[in-house]
PDB file of N, CA and C in Angstrom:
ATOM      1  N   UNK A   1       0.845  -1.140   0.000  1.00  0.00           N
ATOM      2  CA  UNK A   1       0.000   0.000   0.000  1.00  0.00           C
ATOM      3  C   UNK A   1       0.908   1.225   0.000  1.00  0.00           C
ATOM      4  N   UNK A   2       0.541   2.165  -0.542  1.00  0.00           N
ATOM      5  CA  UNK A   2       1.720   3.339  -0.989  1.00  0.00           C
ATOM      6  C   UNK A   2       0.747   4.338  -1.134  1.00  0.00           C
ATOM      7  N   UNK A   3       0.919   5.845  -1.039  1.00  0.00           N
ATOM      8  CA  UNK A   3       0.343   6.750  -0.610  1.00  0.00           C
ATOM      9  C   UNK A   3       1.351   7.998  -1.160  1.00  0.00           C
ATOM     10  N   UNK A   4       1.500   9.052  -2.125  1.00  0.00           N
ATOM     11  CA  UNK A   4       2.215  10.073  -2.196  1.00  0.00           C
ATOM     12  C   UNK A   4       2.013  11.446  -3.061  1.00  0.00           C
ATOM     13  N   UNK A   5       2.530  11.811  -3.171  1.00  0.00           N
ATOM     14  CA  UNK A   5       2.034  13.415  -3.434  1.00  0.00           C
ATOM     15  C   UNK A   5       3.138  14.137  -4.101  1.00  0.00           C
ATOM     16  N   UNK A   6       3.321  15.254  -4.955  1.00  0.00           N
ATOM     17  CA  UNK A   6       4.203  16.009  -5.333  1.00  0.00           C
ATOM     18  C   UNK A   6       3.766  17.321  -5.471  1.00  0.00           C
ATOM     19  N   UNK A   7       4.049  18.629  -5.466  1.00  0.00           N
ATOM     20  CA  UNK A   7       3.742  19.843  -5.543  1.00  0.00           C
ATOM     21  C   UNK A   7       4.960  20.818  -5.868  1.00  0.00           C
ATOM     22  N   UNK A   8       4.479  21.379  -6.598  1.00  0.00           N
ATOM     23  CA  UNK A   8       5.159  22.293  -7.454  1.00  0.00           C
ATOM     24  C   UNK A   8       5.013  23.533  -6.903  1.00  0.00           C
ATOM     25  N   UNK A   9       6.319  24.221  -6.122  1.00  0.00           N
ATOM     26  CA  UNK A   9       6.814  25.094  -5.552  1.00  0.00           C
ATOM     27  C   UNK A   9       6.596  26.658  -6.795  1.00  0.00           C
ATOM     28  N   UNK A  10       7.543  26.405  -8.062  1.00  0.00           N
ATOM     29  CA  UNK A  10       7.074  27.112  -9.169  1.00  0.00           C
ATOM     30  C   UNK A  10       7.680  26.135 -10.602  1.00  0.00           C
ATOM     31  N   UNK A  11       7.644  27.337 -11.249  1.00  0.00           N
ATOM     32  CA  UNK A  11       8.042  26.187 -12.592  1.00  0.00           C
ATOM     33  C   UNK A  11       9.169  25.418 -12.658  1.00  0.00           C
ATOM     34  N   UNK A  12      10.130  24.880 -11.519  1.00  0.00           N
ATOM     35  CA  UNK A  12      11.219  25.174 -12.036  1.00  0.00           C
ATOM     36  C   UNK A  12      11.376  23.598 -10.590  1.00  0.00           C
ATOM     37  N   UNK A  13      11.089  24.276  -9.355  1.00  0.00           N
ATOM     38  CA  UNK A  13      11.133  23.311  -8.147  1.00  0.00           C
ATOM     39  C   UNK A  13      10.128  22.769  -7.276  1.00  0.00           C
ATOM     40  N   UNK A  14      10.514  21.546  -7.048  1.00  0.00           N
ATOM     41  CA  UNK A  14       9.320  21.046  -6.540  1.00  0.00           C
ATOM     42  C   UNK A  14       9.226  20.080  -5.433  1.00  0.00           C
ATOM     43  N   UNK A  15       8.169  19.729  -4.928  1.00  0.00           N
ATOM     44  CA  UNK A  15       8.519  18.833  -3.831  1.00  0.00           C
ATOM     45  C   UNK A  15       7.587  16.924  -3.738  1.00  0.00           C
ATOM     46  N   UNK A  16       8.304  16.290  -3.157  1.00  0.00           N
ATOM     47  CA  UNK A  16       7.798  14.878  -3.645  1.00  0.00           C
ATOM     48  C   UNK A  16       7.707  14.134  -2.421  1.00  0.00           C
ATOM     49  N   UNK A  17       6.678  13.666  -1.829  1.00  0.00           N
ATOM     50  CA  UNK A  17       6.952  12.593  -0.481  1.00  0.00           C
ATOM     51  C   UNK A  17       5.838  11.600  -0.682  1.00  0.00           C
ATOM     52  N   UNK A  18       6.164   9.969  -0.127  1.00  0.00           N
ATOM     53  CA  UNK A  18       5.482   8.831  -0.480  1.00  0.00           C
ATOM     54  C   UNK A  18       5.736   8.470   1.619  1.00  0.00           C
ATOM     55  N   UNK A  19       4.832   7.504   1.368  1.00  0.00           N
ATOM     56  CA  UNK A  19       4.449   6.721   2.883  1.00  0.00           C
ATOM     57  C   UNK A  19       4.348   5.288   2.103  1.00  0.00           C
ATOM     58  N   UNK A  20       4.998   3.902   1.906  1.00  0.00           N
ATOM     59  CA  UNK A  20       4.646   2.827   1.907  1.00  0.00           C
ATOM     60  C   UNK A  20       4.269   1.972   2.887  1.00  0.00           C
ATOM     61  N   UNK A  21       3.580   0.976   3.184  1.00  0.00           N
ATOM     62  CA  UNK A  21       3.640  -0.065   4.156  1.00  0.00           C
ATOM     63  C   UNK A  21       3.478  -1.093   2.889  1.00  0.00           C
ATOM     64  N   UNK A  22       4.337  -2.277   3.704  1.00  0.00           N
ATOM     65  CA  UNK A  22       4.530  -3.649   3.149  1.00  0.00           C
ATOM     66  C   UNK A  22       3.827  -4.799   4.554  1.00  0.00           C
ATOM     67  N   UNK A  23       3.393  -5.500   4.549  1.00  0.00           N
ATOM     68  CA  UNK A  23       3.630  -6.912   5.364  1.00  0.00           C
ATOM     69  C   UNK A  23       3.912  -7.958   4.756  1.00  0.00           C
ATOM     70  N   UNK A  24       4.832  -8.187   5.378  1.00  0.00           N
ATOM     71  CA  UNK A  24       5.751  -9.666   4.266  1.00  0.00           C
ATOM     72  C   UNK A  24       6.095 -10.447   5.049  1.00  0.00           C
ATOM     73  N   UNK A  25       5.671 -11.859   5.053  1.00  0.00           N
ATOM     74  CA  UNK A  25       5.367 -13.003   6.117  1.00  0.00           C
ATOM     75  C   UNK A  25       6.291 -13.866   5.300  1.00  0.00           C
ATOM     76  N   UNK A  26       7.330 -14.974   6.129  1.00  0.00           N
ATOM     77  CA  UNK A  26       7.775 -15.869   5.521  1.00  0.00           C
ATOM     78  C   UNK A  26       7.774 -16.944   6.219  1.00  0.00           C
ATOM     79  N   UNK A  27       8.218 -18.381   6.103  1.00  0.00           N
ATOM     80  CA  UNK A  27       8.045 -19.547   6.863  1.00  0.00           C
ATOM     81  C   UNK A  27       8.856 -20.384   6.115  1.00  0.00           C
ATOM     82  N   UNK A  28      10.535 -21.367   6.973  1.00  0.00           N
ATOM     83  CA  UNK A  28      11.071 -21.416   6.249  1.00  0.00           C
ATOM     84  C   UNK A  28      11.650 -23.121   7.171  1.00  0.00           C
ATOM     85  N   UNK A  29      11.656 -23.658   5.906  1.00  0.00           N
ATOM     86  CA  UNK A  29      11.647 -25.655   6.906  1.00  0.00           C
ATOM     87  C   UNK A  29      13.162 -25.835   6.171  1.00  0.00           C
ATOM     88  N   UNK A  30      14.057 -26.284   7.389  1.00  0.00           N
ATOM     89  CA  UNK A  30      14.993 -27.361   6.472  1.00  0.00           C
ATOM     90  C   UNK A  30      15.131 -28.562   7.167  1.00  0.00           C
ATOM     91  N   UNK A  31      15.344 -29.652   6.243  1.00  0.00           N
ATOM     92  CA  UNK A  31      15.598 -30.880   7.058  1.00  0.00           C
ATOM     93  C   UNK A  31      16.741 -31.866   7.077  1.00  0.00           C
ATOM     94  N   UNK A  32      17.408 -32.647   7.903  1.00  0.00           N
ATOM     95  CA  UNK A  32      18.620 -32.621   6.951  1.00  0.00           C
ATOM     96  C   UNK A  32      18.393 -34.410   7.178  1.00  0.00           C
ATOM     97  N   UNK A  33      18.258 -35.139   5.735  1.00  0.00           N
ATOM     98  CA  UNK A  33      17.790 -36.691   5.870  1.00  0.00           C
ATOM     99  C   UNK A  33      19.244 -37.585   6.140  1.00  0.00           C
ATOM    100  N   UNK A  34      19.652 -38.340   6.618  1.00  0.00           N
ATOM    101  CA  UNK A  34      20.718 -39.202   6.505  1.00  0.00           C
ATOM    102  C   UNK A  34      20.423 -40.340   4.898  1.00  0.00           C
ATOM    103  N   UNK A  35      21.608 -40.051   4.044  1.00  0.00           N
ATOM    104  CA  UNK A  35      21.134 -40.580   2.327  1.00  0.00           C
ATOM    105  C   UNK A  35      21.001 -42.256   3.063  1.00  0.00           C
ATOM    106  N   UNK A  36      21.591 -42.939   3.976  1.00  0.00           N
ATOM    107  CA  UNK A  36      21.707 -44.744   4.100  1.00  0.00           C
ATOM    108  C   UNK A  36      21.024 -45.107   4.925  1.00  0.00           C
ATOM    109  N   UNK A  37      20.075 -44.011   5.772  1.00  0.00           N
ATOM    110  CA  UNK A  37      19.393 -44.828   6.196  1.00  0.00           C
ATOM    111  C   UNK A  37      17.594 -43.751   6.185  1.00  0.00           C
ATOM    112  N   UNK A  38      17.625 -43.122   5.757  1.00  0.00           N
ATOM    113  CA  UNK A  38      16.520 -42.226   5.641  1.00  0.00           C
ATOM    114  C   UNK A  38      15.911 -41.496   6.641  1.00  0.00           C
ATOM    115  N   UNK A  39      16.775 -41.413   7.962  1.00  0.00           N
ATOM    116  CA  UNK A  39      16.079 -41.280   8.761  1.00  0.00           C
ATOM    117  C   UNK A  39      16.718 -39.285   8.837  1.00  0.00           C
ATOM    118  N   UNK A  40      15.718 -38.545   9.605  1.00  0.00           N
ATOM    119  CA  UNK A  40      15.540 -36.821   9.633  1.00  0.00           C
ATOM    120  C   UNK A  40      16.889 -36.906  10.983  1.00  0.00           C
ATOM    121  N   UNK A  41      17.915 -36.176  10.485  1.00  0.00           N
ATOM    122  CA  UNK A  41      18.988 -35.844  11.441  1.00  0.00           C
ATOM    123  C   UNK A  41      18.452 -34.689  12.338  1.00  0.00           C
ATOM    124  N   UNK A  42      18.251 -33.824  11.690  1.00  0.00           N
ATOM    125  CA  UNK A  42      18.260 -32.349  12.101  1.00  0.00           C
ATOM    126  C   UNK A  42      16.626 -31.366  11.514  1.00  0.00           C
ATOM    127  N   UNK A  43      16.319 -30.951  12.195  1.00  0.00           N
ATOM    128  CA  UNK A  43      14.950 -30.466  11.394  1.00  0.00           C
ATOM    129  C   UNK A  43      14.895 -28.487  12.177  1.00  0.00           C
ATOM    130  N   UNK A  44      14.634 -28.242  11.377  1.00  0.00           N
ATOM    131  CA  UNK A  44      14.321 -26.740  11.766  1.00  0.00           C
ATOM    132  C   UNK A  44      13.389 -25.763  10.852  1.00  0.00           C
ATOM    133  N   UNK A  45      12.630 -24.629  11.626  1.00  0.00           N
ATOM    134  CA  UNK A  45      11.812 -24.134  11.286  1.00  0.00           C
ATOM    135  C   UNK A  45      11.949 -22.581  11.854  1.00  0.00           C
ATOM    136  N   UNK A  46      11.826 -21.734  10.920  1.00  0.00           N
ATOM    137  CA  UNK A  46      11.702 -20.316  11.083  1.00  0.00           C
ATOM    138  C   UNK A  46      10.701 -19.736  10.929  1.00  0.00           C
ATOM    139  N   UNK A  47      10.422 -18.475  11.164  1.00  0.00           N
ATOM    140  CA  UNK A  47       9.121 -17.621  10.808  1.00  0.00           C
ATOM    141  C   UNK A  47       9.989 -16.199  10.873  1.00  0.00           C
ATOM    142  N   UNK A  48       9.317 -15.266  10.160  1.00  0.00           N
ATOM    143  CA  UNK A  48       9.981 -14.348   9.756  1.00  0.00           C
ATOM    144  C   UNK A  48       9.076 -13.443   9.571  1.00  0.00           C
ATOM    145  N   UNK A  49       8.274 -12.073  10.614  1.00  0.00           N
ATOM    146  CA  UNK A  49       7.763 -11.370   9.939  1.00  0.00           C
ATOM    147  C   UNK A  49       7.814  -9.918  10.232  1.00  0.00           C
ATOM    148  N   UNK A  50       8.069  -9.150   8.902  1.00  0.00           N
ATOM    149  CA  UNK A  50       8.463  -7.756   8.799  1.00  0.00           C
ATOM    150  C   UNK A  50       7.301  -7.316   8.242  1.00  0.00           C
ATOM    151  N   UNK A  51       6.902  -5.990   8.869  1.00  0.00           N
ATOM    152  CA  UNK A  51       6.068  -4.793   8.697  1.00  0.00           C
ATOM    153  C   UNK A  51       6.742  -3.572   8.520  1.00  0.00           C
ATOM    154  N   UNK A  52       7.403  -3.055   7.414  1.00  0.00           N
ATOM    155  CA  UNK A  52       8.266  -1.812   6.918  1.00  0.00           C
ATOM    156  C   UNK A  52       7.460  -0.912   6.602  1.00  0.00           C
ATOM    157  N   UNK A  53       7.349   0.306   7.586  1.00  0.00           N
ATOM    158  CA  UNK A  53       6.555   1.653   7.046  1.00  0.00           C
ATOM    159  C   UNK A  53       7.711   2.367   6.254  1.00  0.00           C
ATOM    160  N   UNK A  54       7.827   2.562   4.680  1.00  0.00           N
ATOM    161  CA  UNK A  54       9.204   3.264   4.339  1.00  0.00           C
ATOM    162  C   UNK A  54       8.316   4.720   4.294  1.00  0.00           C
ATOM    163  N   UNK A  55       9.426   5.951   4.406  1.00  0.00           N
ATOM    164  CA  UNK A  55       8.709   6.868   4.456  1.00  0.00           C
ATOM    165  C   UNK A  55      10.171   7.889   3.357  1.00  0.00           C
ATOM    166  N   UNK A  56       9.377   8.693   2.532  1.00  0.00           N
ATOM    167  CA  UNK A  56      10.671   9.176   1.024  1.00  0.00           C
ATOM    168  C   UNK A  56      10.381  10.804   1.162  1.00  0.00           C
ATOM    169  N   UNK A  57      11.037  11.834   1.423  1.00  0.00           N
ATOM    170  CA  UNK A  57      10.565  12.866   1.150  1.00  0.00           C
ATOM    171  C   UNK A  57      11.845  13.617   0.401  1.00  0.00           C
ATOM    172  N   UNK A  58      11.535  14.601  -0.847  1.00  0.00           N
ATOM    173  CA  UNK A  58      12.439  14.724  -1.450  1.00  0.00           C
ATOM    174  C   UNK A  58      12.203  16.142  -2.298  1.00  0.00           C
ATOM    175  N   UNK A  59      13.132  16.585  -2.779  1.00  0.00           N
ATOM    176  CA  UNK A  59      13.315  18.135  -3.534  1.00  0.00           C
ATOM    177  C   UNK A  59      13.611  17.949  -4.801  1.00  0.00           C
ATOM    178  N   UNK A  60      13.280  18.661  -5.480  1.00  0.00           N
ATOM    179  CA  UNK A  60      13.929  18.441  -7.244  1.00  0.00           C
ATOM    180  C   UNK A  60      13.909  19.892  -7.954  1.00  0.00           C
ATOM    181  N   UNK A  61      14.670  19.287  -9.225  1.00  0.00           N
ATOM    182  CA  UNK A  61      14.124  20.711  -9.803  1.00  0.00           C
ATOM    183  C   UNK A  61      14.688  20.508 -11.083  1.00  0.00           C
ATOM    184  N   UNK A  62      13.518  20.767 -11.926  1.00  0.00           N
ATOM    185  CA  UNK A  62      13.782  21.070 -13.555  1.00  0.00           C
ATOM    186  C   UNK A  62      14.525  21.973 -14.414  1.00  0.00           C
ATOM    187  N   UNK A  63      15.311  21.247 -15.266  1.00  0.00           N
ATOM    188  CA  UNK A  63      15.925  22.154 -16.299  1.00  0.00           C
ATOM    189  C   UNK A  63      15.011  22.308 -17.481  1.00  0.00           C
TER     190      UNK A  63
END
């Protein structure tokens, strides 16, 4: 979701700012099998979750 705006100071400079949010969920298995006899050595499991508000504010200006 992203949200932003720009406005023009005069012809020449101007101004630009955005607000994003992301939620980005992950879930992550490894397992580690023994190849001779099949059996699970090692097993593990992660979860991972980030919520990034990025926030951009910025100046410009035309030639």
């Amino acid at each position: 979701m992203s949200l932003g705006a720009t406005y023009d100071f005069n012809s020449n400079w101007y101004g630009i700012a955005s607000v994003s949010y992301a939620k980005l969920n992950n879930e992550a298995r490894i397992d580690v099998i023994d190849a001779n006899t099949g059996n699970r050595l090692i097993h593990s499991k992660t979860k991972v979750d980030i919520d990034p508000l990025i926030t951009y504010l910025g100046v410009g200006y035309r030639f």
